[in-house]
Protein backbone atom coordinates (compact mmCIF):
# COMPACT_ATOMS: atom_id res chain seq x y z
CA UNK A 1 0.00 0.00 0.00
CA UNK A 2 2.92 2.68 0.94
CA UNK A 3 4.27 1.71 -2.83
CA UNK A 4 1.19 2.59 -4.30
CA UNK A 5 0.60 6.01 -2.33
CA UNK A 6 4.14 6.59 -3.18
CA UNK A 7 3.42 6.07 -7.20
CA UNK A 8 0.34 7.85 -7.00
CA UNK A 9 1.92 11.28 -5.29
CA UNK A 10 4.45 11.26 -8.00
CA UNK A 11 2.18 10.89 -10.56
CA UNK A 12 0.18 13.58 -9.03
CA UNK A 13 3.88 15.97 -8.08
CA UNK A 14 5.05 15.46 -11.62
CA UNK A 15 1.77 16.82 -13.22
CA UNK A 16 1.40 19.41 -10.83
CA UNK A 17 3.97 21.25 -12.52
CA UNK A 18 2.19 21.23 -15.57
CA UNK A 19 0.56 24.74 -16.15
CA UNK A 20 -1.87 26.20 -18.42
CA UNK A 21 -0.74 28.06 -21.83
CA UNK A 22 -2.40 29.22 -24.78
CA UNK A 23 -2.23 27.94 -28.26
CA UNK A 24 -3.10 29.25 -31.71
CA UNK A 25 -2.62 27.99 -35.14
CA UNK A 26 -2.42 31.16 -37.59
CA UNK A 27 -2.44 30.07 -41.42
CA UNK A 28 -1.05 32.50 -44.04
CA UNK A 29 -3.02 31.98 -46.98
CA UNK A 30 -0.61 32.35 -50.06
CA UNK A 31 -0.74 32.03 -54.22
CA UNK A 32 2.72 32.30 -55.80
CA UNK A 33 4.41 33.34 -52.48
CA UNK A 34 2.09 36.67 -51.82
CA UNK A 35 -0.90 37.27 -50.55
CA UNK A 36 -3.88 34.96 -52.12
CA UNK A 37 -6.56 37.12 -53.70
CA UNK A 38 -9.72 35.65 -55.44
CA UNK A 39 -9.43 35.51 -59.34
CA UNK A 40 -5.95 36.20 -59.66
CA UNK A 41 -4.15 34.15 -62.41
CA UNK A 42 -1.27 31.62 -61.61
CA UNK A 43 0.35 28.81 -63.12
CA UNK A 44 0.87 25.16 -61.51
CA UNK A 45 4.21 22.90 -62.04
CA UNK A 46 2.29 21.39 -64.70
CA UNK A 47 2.95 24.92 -67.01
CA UNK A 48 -1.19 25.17 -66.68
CA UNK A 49 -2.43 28.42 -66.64
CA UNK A 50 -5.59 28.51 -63.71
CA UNK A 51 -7.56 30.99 -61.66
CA UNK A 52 -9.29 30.57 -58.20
CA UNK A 53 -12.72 32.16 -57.42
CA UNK A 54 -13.73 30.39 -54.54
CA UNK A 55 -11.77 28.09 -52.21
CA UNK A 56 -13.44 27.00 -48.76
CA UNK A 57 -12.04 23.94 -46.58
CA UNK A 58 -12.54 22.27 -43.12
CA UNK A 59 -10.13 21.81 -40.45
CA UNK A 60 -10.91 20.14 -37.23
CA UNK A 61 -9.93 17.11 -34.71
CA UNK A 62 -7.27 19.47 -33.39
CA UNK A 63 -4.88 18.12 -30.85
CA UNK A 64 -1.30 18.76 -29.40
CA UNK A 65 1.51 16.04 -28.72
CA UNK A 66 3.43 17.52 -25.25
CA UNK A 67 5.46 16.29 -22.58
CA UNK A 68 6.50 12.48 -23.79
CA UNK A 69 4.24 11.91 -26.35
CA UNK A 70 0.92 12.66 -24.57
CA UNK A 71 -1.97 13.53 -26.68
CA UNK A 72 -4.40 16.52 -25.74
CA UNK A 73 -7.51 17.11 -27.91
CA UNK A 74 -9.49 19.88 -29.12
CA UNK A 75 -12.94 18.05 -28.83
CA UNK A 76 -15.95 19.37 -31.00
CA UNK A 77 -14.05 21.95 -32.70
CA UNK A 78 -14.08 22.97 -36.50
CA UNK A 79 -13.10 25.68 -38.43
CA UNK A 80 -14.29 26.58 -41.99
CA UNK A 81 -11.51 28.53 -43.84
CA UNK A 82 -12.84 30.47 -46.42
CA UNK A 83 -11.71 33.24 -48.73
CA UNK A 84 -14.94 34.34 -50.22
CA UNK A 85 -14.17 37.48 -49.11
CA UNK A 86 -10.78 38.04 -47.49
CA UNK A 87 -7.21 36.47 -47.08
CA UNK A 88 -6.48 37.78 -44.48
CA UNK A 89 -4.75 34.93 -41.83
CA UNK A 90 -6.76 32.73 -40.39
CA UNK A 91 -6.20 32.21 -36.76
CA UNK A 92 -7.73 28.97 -34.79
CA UNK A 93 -7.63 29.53 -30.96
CA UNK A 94 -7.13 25.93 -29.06
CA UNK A 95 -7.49 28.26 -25.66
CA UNK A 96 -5.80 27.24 -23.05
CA UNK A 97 -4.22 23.80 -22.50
CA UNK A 98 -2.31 21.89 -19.43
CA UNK A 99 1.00 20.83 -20.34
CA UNK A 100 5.21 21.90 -19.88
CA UNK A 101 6.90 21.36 -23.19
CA UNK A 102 4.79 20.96 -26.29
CA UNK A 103 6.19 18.86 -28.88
CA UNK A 104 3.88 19.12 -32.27
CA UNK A 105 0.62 20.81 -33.33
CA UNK A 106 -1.93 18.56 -35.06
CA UNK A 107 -5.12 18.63 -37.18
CA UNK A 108 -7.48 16.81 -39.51
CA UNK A 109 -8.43 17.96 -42.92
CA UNK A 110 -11.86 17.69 -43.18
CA UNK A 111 -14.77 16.39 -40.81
CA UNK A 112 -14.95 13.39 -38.67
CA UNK A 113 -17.62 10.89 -39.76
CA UNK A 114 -19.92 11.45 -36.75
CA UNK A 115 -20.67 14.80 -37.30
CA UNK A 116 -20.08 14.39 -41.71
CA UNK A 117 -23.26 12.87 -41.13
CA UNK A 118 -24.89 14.96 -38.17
CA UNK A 119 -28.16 17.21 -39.69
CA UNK A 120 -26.49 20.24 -40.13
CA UNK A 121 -29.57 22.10 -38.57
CA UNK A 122 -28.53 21.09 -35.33
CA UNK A 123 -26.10 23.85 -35.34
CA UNK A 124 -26.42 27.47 -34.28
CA UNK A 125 -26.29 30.11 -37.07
CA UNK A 126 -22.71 31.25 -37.30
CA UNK A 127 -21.32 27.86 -36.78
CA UNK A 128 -18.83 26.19 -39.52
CA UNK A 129 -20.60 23.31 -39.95
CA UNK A 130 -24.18 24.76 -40.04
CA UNK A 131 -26.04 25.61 -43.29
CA UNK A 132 -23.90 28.06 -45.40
CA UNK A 133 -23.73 30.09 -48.62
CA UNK A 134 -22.56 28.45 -50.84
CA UNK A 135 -23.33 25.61 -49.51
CA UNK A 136 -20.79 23.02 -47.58
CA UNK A 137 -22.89 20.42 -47.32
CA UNK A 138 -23.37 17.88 -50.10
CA UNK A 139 -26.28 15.48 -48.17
CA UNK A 140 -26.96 13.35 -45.37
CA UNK A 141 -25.55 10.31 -46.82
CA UNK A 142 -22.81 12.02 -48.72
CA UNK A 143 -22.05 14.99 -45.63
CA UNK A 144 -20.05 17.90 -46.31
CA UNK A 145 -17.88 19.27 -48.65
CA UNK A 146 -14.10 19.12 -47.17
CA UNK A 147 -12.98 21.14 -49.87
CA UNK A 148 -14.75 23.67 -52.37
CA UNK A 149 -12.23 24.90 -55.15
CA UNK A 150 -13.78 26.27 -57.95
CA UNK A 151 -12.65 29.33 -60.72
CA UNK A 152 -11.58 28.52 -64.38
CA UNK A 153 -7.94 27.04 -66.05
CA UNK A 154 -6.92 26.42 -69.68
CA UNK A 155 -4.54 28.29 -72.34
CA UNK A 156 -7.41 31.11 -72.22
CA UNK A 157 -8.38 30.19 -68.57
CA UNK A 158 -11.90 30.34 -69.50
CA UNK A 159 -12.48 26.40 -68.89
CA UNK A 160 -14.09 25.31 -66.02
CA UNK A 161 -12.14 24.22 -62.85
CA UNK A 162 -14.13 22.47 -60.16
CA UNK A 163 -13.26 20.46 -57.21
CA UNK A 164 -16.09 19.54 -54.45
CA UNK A 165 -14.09 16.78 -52.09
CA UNK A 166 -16.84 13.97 -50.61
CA UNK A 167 -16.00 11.44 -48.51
CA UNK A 168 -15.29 10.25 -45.08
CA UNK A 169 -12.18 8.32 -45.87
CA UNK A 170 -10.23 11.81 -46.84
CA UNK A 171 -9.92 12.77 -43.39
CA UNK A 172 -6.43 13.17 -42.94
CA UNK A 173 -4.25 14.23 -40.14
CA UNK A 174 -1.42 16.61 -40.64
CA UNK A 175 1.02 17.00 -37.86
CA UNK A 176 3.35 19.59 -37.01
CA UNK A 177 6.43 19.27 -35.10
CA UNK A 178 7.62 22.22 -32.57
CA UNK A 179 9.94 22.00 -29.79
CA UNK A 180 9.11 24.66 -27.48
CA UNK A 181 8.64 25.01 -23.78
CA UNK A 182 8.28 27.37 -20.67
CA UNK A 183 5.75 30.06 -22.88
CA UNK A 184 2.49 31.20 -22.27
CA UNK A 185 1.30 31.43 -25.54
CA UNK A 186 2.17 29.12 -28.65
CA UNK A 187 1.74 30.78 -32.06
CA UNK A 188 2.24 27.75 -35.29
CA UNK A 189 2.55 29.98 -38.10
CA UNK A 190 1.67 28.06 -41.36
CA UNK A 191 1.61 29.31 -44.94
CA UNK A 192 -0.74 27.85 -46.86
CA UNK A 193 0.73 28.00 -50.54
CA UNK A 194 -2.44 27.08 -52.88
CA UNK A 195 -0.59 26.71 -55.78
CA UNK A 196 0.31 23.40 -54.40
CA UNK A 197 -3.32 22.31 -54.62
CA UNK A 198 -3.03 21.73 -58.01
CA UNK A 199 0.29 20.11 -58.29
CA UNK A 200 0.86 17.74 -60.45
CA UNK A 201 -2.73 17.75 -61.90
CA UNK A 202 -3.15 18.59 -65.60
CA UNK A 203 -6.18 21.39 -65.98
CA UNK A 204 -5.57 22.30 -69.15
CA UNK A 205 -8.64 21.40 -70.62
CA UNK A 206 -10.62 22.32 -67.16
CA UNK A 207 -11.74 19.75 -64.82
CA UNK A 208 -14.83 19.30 -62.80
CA UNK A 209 -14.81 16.61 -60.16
CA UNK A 210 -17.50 16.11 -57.44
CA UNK A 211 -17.09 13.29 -55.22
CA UNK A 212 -14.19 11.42 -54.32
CA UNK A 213 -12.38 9.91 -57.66
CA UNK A 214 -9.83 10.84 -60.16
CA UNK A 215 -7.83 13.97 -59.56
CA UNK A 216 -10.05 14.67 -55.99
CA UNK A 217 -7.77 12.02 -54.59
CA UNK A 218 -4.27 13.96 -56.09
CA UNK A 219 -5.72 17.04 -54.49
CA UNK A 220 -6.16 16.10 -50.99
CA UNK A 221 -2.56 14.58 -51.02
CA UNK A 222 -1.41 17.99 -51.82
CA UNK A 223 -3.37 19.09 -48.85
CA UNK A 224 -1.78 16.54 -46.88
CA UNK A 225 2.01 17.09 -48.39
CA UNK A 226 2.43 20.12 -50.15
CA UNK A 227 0.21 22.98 -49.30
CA UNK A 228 1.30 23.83 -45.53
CA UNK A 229 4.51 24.44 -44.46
CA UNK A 230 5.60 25.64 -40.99
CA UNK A 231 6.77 29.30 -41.18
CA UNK A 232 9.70 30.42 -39.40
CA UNK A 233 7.99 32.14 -36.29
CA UNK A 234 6.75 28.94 -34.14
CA UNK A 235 6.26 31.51 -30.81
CA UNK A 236 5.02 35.18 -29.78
CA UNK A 237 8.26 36.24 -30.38
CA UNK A 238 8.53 39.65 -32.49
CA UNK A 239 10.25 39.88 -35.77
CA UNK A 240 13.37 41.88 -35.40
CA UNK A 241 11.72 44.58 -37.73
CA UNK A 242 9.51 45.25 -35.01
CA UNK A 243 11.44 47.47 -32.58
CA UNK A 244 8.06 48.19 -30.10
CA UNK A 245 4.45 47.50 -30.27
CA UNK A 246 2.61 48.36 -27.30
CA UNK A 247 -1.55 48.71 -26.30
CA UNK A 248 -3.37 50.65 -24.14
CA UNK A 249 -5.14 50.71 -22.01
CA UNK A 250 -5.37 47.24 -21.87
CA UNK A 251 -8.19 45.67 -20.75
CA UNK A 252 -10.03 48.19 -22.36
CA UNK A 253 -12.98 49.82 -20.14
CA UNK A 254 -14.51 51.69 -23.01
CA UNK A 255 -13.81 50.39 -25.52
CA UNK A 256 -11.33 52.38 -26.96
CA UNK A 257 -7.75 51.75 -27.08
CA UNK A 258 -4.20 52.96 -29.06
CA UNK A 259 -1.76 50.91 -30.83
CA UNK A 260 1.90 52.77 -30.68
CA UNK A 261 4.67 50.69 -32.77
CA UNK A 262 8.02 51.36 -34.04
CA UNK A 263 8.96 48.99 -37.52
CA UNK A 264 11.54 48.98 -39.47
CA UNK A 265 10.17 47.88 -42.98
CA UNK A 266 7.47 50.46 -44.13
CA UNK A 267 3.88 49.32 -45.56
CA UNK A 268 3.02 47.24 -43.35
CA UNK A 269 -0.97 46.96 -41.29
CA UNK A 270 -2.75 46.56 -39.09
CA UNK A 271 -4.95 43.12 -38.84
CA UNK A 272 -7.34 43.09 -36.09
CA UNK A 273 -9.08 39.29 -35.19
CA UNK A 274 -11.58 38.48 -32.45
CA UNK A 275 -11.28 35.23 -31.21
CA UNK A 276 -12.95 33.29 -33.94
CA UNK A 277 -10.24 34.47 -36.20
CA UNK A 278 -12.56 36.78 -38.21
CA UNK A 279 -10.99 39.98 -39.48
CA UNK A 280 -12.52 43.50 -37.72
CA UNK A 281 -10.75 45.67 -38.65
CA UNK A 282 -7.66 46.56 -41.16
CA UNK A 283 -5.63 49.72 -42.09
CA UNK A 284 -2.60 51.01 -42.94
CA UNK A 285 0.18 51.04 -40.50
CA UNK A 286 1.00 54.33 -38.61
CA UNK A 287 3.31 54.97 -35.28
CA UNK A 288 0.04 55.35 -33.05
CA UNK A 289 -3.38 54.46 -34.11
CA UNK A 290 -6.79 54.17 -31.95
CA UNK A 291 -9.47 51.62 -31.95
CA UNK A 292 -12.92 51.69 -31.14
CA UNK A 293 -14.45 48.69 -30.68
CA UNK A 294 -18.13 48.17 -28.21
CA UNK A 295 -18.14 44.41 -27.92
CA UNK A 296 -16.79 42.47 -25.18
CA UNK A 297 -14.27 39.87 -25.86
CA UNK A 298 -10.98 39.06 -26.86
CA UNK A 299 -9.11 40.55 -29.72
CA UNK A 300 -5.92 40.12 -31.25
CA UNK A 301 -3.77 42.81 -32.89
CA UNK A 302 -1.33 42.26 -35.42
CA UNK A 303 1.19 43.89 -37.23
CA UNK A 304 1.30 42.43 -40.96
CA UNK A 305 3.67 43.11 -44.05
CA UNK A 306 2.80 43.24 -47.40
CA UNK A 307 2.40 40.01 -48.39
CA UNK A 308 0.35 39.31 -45.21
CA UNK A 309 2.95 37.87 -43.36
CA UNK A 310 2.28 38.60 -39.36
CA UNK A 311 5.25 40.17 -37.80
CA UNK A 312 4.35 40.64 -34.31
CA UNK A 313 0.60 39.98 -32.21
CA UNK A 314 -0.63 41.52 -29.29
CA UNK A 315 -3.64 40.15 -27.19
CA UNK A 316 -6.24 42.79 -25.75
CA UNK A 317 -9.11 42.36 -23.85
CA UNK A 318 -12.27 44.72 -24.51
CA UNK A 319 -14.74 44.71 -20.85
């Protein structure tokens, strides 16, 4: 019996000194190395010519690896990246999780089967998976759309390009390795390069796949290989072009606040996010700016460059 109390206090000693941190995923979204805008023409390692008008995907059975290989999940979470109508980064807030050194940063492309084929009514409006516009969802039996890549490719790119991924068994886990420890906030920068979505696949007479055959299958492995890469920021550290950034007041009482920085490189904005990741506000960068903003919550301010890269975050709080 002493044995056992013994075992069980250490157990309990060693993951007391666990503590709590905060982790985010931000994704740079990318076409040809700068910012991705809508309809913008670009070229695959193919030599086809192709366009993008609407791209929307799912992310979601988030999780972290920490502390010897122990596995934390993000339950019931998704996120629905879309680009309809900015490209701004996308930033997906795991909140706050219980571990000391955090080891790599995982997620699933797609949606699980249980909720692929959940009634998508269920769901409050506002949610990712509940009815959108355009739609997500394909049908009960069939479930969502993990992927909706549509716009037009060809010589003349004025042939139509159209991939709608279906099916449970592209679910796919992509995993991110980090070595970082003794923080209380985690950043994983990724760039999302979406010229890579079409690599290797010949469009030069236009395609339009819906389901889960022929070139759908060449896309998702793209997803899975050759469309995120881990930029070189991996923490809340600043880029050494930013020589201050600084908020106040902060928490914000009324909310108003004022963003003072000092960077190096010129052209550069500012990208405000609330805690769902959606963009509230954007402008050019200047030494002191002030922000109004009347809803509660958390925000995130950050300092971009030109081609969207993030070069330093701040967290404020509006009461």
């Amino acid at each position: 019996m002493k044995t056992t109390l013994q075992i069980l206090f250490a157990i309990l000693l060693s993951t007391s000194t666990y503590g709590q941190s905060t982790v985010r995923i931000q994704i740079n979204h990318l076409l040809d190395g700068v910012q991705f805008e809508n309809e913008v023409n670009s070229t695959n390692d193919l030599g086809n010519d192709f366009m993008i008008d609407r791209l929307q995907y799912y992310l979601s059975g988030f999780s972290i690896t920490h502390d010897g290989g122990q596995v934390t999940t993000v339950d019931q979470f998704f996120t629905l990246v879309s680009l309809l109508n900015s490209s701004d980064p996308t930033i997906i807030e795991l909140g706050e999780l219980v571990f000391e050194n955090l080891e790599s940063v995982n997620f699933h492309f797609g949606i699980n089967q249980q909720a692929n084929h959940a009634d998508p009514s269920q769901w409050p409006t506002g949610h990712p998976l509940a009815p959108q516009f355009p739609s997500m969802h394909w049908g009960w039996a069939a479930g969502y759309r993990f992927i909706a890549l549509e716009g037009k490719s060809g010589p003349s790119i004025n042939q139509e390009l159209q991939f709608h991924c279906i099916g449970d068994e592209f679910y796919a886990e992509l995993e991110f390795p980090v070595s970082m420890s003794d923080q209380d906030e985690y950043i994983l920068v990724l760039d999302a390069e979406y010229t890579n979505l079409l690599k290797g696949i010949d469009v030069t007479s236009g395609l339009i796949i819906h389901g889960g055959t022929g070139e759908v299958v060449d896309l998702v492995e793209n997803i899975a290989n050759n469309v995120f890469s881990s930029s070189s920021t991996t923490s809340t550290e600043d880029s050494e072009l930013v020589n201050s950034f600084e908020i106040f007041p902060n928490p914000v009482t009324n909310g108003v606040f004022t963003i003072n920085m000092d960077v190096a490189r010129s052209n550069n904005s500012i990208v405000i996010f609330d805690a769902l990741g959606k963009t509230i506000y954007r402008g050019n960068q200047t030494n002191s700016t002030q922000i109004d903003i009347t809803n509660q919550g958390m925000y995130y301010v950050s300092i971009a460059d030109g081609s969207g890269k993030v070069l330093a975050t701040r967290k404020v709080v509006v009461q």
